[in-house]
C-alpha atoms as a PDB file:
ATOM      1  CA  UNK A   1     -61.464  58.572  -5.816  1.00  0.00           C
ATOM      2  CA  UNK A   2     -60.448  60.792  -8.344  1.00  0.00           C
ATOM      3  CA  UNK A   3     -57.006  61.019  -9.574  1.00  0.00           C
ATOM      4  CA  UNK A   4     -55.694  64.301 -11.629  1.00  0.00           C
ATOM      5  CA  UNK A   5     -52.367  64.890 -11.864  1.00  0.00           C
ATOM      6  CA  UNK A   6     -50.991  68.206 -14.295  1.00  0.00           C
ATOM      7  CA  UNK A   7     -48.421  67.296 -16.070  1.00  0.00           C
ATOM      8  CA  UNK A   8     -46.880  69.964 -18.772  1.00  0.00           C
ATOM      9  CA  UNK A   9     -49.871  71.492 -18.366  1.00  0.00           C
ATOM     10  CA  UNK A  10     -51.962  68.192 -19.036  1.00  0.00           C
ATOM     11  CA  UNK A  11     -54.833  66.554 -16.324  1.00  0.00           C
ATOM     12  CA  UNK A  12     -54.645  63.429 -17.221  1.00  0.00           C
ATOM     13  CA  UNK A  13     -58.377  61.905 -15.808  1.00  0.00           C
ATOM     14  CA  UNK A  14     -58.020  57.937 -15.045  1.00  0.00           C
ATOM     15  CA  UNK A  15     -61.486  57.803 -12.831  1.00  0.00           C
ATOM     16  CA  UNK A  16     -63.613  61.110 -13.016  1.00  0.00           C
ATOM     17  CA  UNK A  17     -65.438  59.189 -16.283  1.00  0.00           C
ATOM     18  CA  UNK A  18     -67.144  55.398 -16.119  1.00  0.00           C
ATOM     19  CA  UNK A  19     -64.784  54.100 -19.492  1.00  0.00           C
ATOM     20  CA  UNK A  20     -66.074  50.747 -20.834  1.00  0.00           C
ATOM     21  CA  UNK A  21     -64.245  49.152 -23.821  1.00  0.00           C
ATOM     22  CA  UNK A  22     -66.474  46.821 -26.257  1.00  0.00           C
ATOM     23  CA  UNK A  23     -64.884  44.290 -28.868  1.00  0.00           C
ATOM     24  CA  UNK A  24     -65.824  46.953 -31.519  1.00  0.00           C
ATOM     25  CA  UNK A  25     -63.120  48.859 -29.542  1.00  0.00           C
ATOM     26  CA  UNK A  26     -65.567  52.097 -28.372  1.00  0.00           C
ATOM     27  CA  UNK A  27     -64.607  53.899 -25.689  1.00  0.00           C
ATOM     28  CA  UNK A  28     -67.971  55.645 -23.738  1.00  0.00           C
ATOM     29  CA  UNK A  29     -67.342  57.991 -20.937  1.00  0.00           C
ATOM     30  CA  UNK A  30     -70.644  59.876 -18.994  1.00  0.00           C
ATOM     31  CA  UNK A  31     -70.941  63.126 -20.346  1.00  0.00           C
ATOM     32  CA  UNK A  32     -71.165  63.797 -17.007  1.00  0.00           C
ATOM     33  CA  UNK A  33     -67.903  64.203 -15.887  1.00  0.00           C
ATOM     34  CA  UNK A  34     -67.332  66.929 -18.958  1.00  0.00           C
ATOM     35  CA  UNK A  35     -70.130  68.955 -18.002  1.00  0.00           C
ATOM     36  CA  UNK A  36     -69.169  69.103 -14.278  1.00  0.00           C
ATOM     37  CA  UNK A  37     -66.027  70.755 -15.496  1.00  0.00           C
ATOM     38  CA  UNK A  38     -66.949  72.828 -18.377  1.00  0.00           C
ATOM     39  CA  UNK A  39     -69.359  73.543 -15.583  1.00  0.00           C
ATOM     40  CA  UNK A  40     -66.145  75.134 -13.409  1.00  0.00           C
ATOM     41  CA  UNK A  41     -65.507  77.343 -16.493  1.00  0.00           C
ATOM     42  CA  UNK A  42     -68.001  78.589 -17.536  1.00  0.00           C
ATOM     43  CA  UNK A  43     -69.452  79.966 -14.084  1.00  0.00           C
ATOM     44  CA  UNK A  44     -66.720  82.333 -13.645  1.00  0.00           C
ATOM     45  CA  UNK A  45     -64.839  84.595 -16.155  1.00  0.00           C
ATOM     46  CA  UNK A  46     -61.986  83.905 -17.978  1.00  0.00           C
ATOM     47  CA  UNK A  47     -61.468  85.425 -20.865  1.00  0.00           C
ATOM     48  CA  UNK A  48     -58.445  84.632 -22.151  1.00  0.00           C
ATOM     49  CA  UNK A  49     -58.419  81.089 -21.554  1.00  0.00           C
ATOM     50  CA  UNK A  50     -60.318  77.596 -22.003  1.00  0.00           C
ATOM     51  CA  UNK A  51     -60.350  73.842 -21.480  1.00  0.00           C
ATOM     52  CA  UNK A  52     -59.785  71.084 -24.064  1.00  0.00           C
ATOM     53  CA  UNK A  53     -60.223  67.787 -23.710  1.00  0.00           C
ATOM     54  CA  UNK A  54     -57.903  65.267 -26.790  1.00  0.00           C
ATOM     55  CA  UNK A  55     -57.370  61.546 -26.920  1.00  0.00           C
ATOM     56  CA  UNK A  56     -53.489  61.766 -26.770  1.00  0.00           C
ATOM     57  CA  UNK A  57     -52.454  60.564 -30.666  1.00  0.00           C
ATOM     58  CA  UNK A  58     -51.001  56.877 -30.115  1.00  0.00           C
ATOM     59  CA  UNK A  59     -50.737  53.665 -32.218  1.00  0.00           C
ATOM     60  CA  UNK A  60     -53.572  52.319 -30.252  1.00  0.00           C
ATOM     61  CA  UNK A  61     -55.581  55.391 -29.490  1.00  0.00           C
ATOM     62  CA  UNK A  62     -56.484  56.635 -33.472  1.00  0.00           C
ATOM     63  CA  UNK A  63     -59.985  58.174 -33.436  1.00  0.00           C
ATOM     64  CA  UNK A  64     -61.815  56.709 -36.377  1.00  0.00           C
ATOM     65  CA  UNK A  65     -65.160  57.840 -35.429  1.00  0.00           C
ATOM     66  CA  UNK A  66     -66.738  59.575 -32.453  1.00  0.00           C
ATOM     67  CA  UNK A  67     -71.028  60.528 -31.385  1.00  0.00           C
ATOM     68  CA  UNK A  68     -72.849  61.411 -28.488  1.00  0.00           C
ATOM     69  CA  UNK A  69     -75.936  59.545 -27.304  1.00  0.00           C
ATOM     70  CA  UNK A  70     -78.894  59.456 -25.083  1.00  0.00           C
ATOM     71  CA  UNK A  71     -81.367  56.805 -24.590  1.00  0.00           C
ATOM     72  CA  UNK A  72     -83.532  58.541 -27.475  1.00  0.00           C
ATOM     73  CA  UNK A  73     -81.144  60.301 -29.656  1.00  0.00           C
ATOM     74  CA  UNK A  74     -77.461  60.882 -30.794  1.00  0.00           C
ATOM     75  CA  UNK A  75     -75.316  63.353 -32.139  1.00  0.00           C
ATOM     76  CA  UNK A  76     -72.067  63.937 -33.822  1.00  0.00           C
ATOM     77  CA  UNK A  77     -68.706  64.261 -31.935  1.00  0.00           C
ATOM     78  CA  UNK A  78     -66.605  66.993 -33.627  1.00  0.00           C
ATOM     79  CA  UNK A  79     -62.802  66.123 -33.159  1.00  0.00           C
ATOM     80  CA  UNK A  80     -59.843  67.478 -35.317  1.00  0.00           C
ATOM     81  CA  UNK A  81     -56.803  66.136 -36.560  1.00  0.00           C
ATOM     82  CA  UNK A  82     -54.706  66.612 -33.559  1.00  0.00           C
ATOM     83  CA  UNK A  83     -57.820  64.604 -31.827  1.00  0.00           C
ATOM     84  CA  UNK A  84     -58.873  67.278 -29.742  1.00  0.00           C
ATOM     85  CA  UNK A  85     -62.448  66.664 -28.541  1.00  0.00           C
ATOM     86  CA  UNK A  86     -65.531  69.393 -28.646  1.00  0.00           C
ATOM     87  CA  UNK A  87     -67.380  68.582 -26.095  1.00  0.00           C
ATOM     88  CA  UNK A  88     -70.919  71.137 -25.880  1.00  0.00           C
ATOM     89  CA  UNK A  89     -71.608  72.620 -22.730  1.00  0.00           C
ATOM     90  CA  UNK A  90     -75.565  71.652 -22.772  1.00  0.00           C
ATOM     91  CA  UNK A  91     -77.333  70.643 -19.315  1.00  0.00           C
ATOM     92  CA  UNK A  92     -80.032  69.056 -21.215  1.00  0.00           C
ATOM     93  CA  UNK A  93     -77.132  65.998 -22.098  1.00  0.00           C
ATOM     94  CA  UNK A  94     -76.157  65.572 -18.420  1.00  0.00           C
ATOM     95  CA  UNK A  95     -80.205  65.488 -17.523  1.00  0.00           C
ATOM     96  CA  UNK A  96     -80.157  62.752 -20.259  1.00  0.00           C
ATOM     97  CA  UNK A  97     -77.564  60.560 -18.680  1.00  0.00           C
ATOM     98  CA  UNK A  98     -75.031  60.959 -22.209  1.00  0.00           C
ATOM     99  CA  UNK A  99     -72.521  59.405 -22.939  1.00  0.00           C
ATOM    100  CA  UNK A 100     -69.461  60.474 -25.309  1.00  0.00           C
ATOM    101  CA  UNK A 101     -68.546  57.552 -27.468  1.00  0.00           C
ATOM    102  CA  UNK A 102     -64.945  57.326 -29.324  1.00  0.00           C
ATOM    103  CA  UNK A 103     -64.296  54.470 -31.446  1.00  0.00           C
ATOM    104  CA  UNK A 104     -60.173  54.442 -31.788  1.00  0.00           C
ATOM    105  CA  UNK A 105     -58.543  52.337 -34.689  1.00  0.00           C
ATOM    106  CA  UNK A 106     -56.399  50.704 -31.518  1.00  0.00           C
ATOM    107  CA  UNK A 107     -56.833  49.061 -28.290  1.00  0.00           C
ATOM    108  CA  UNK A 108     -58.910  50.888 -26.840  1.00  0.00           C
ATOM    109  CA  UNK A 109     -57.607  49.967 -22.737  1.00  0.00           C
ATOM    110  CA  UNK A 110     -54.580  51.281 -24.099  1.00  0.00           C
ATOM    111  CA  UNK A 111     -56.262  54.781 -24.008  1.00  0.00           C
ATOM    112  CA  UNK A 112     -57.228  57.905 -22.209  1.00  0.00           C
ATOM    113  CA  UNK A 113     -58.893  61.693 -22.083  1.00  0.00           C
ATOM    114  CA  UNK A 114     -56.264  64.642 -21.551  1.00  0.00           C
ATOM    115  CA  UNK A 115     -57.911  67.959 -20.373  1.00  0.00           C
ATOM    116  CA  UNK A 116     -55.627  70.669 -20.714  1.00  0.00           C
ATOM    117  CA  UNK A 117     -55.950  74.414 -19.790  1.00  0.00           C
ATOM    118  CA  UNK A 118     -55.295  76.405 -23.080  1.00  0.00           C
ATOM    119  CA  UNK A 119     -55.159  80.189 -24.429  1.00  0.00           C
ATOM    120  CA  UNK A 120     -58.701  80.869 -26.179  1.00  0.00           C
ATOM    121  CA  UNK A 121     -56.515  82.937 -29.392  1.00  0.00           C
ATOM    122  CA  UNK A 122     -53.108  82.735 -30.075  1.00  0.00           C
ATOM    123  CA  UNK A 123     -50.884  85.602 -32.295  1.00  0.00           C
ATOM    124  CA  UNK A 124     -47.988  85.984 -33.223  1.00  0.00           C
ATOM    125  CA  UNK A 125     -46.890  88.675 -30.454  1.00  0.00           C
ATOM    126  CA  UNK A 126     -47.660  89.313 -26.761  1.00  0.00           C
ATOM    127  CA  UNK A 127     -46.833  92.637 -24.534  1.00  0.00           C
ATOM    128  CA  UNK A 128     -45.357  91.990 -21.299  1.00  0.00           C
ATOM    129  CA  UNK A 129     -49.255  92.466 -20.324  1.00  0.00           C
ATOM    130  CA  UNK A 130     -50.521  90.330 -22.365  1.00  0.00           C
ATOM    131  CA  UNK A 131     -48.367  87.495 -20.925  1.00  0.00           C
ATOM    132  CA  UNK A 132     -49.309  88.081 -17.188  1.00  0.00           C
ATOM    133  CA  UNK A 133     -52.855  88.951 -17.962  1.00  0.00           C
ATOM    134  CA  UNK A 134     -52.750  85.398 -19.825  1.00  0.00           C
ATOM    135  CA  UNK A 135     -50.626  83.816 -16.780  1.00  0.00           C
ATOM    136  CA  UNK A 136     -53.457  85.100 -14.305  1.00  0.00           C
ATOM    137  CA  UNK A 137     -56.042  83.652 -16.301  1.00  0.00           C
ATOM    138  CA  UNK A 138     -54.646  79.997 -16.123  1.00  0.00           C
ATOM    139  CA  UNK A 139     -53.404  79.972 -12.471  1.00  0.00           C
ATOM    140  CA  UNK A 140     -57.596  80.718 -10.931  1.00  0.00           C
ATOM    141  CA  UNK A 141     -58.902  78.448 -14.061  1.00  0.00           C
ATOM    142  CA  UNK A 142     -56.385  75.942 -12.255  1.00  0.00           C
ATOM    143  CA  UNK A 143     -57.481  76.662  -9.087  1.00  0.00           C
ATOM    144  CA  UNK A 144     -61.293  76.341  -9.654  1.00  0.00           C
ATOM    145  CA  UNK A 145     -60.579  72.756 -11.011  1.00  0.00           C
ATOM    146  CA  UNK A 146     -58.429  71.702  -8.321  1.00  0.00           C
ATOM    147  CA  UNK A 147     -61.658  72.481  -5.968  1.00  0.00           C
ATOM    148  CA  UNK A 148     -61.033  72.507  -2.101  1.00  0.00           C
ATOM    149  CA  UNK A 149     -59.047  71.917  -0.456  1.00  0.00           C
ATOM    150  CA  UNK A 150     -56.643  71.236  -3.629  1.00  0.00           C
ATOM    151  CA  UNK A 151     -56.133  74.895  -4.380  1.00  0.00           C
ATOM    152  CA  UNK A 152     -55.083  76.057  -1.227  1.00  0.00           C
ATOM    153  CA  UNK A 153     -51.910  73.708  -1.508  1.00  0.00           C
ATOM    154  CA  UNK A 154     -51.464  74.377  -5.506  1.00  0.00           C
ATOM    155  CA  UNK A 155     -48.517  76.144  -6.227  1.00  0.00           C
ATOM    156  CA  UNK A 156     -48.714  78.849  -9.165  1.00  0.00           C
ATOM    157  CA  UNK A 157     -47.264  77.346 -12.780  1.00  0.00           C
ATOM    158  CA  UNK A 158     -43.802  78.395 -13.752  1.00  0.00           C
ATOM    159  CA  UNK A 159     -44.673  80.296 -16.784  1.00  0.00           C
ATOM    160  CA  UNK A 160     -46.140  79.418 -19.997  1.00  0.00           C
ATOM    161  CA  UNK A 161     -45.599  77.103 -22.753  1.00  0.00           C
ATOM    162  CA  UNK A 162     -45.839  77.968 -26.809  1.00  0.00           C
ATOM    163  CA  UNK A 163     -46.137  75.431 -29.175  1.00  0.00           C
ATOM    164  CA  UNK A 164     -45.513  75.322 -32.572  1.00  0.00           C
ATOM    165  CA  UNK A 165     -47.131  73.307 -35.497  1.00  0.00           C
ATOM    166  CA  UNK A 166     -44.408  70.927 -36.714  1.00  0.00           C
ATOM    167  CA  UNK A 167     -43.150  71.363 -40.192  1.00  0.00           C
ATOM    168  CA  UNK A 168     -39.614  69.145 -41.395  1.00  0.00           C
ATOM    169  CA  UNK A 169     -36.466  71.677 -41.133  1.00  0.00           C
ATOM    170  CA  UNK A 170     -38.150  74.383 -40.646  1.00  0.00           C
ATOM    171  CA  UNK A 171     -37.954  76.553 -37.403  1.00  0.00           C
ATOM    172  CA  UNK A 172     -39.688  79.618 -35.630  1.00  0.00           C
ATOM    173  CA  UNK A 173     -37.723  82.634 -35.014  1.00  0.00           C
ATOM    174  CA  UNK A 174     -38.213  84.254 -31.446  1.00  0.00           C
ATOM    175  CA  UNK A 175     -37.561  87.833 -30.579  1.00  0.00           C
ATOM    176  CA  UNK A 176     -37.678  89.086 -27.241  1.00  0.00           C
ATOM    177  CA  UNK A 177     -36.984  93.028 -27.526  1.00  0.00           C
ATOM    178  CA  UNK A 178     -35.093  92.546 -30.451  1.00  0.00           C
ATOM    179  CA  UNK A 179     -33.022  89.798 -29.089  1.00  0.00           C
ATOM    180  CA  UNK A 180     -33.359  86.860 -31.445  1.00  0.00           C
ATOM    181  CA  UNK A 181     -33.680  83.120 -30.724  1.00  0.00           C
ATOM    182  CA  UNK A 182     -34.533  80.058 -32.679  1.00  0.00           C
ATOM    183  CA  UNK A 183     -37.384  77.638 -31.251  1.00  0.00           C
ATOM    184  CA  UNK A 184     -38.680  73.986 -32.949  1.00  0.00           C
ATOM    185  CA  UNK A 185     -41.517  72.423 -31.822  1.00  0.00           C
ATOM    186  CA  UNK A 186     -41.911  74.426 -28.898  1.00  0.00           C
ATOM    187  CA  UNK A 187     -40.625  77.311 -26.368  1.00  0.00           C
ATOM    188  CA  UNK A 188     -40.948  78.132 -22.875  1.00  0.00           C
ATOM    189  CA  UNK A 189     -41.280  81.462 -21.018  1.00  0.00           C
ATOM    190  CA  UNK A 190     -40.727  81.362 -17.126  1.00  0.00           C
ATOM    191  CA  UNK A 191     -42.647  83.901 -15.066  1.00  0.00           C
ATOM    192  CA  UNK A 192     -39.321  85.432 -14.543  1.00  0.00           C
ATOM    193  CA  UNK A 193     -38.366  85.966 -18.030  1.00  0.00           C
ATOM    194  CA  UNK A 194     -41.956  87.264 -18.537  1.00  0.00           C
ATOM    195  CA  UNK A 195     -41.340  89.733 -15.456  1.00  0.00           C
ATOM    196  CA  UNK A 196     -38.445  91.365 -17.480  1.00  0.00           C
ATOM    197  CA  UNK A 197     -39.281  91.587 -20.834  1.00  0.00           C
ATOM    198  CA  UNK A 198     -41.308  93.890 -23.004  1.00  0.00           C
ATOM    199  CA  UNK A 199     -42.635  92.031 -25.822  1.00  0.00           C
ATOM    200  CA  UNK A 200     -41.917  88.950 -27.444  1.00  0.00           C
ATOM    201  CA  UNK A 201     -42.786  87.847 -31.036  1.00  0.00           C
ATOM    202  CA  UNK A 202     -42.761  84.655 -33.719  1.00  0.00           C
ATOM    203  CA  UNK A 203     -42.785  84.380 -37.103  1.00  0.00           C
ATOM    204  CA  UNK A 204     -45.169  81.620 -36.728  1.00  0.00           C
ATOM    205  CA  UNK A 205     -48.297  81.851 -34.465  1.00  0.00           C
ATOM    206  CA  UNK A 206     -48.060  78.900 -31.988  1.00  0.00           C
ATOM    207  CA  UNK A 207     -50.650  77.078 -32.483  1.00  0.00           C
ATOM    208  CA  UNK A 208     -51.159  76.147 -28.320  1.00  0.00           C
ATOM    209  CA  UNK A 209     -50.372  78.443 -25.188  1.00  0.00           C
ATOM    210  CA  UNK A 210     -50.612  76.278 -22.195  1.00  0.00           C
ATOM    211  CA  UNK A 211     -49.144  76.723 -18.474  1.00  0.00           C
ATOM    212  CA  UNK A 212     -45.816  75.932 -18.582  1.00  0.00           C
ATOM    213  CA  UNK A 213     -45.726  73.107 -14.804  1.00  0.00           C
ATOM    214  CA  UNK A 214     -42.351  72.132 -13.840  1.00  0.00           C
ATOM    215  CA  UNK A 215     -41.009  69.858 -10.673  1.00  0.00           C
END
């Protein structure tokens, strides 16, 4: 059975991919169950947003190397310091029966794949527009992954959530028609603060726009 549950924003996936851990501390998953969903995406149009899959960053979960194989060839995993994973959409892998294979400097069981719903550009400043436009976008990529009957009983997120790349005592000025704020690591818009501003603005482009899912 598969089990997804959104959290912040996050699917965490514990049985959508076969996971088998060797002593050498490898994690493979079937490409499979990537494709299926970049699958979901890329069938309809979103503009605005995306998926992306990351090995949360842990003690035990460090990505020290990562490839993608067949029974006749392999290929590179591209990954990037925040361990985000780019997975290609290419039918000709799930025909081959891949697998994605992530070697982690930790235990591997200790591990697991995050897909996340994400803005495909961020800036620096959004119109009211902008903001629902980008709010619309994430609430039917959410519903297309939830499948049916799942979507039907989904309620809509609560907003979205900016987040910022961390740099020591330094923070990120906020202005929300001209009314100044000061944010960290990250800040939160509900749809009802979205509903009555104008424009908002940062003096630091976040570097992640996700749906902001609260309780």
């Amino acid at each position: 059975m598969r089990n997804r549950t959104l959290i912040n924003g996050f699917i965490f996936i514990s049985s959508i991919f076969l996971i088998n851990s060797s002593s050498a501390e490898t994690v493979s998953l079937e490409y499979k169950g990537f494709y299926d969903r970049l699958k979901q995406v890329n069938k309809q149009n979103y503009p605005l947003v995306e998926l992306a899959f990351s090995v949360p960053i842990t003690p035990d979960c460090t990505i020290v190397s990562g490839s993608i194989t067949t029974e006749n060839d392999q290929y590179p995993l591209t990954y990037s310091k925040q361990q985000r994973l780019f997975i290609p959409y290419d039918p000709q892998l799930k025909s081959d029966r891949g697998l994605v294979n992530i070697k982690v400097a930790g235990e591997a069981k200790q591990c697991a794949i995050a897909m996340q719903v994400r803005a495909k550009e961020t800036k620096q400043g959004f119109t009211q527009t902008e903001l629902l436009a980008l709010t619309e976008d994430m609430n039917k990529l959410l519903d297309g992954l939830q499948g049916f009957p799942m979507k039907y009983f989904r309620k809509p997120i609560n907003g979205l959530s900016f987040e910022f790349t961390y740099m020591q005592n330094q923070t990120v000025k906020v202005v929300i028609d001209d009314v100044e704020t000061i944010a960290k690591e990250k800040y939160t818009l509900t749809v009802e603060q979205i509903n009555q501003l104008k424009q908002i603005s940062f003096t630091q482009k976040p570097s992640i726009i996700s749906p902001l899912v609260t309780q």
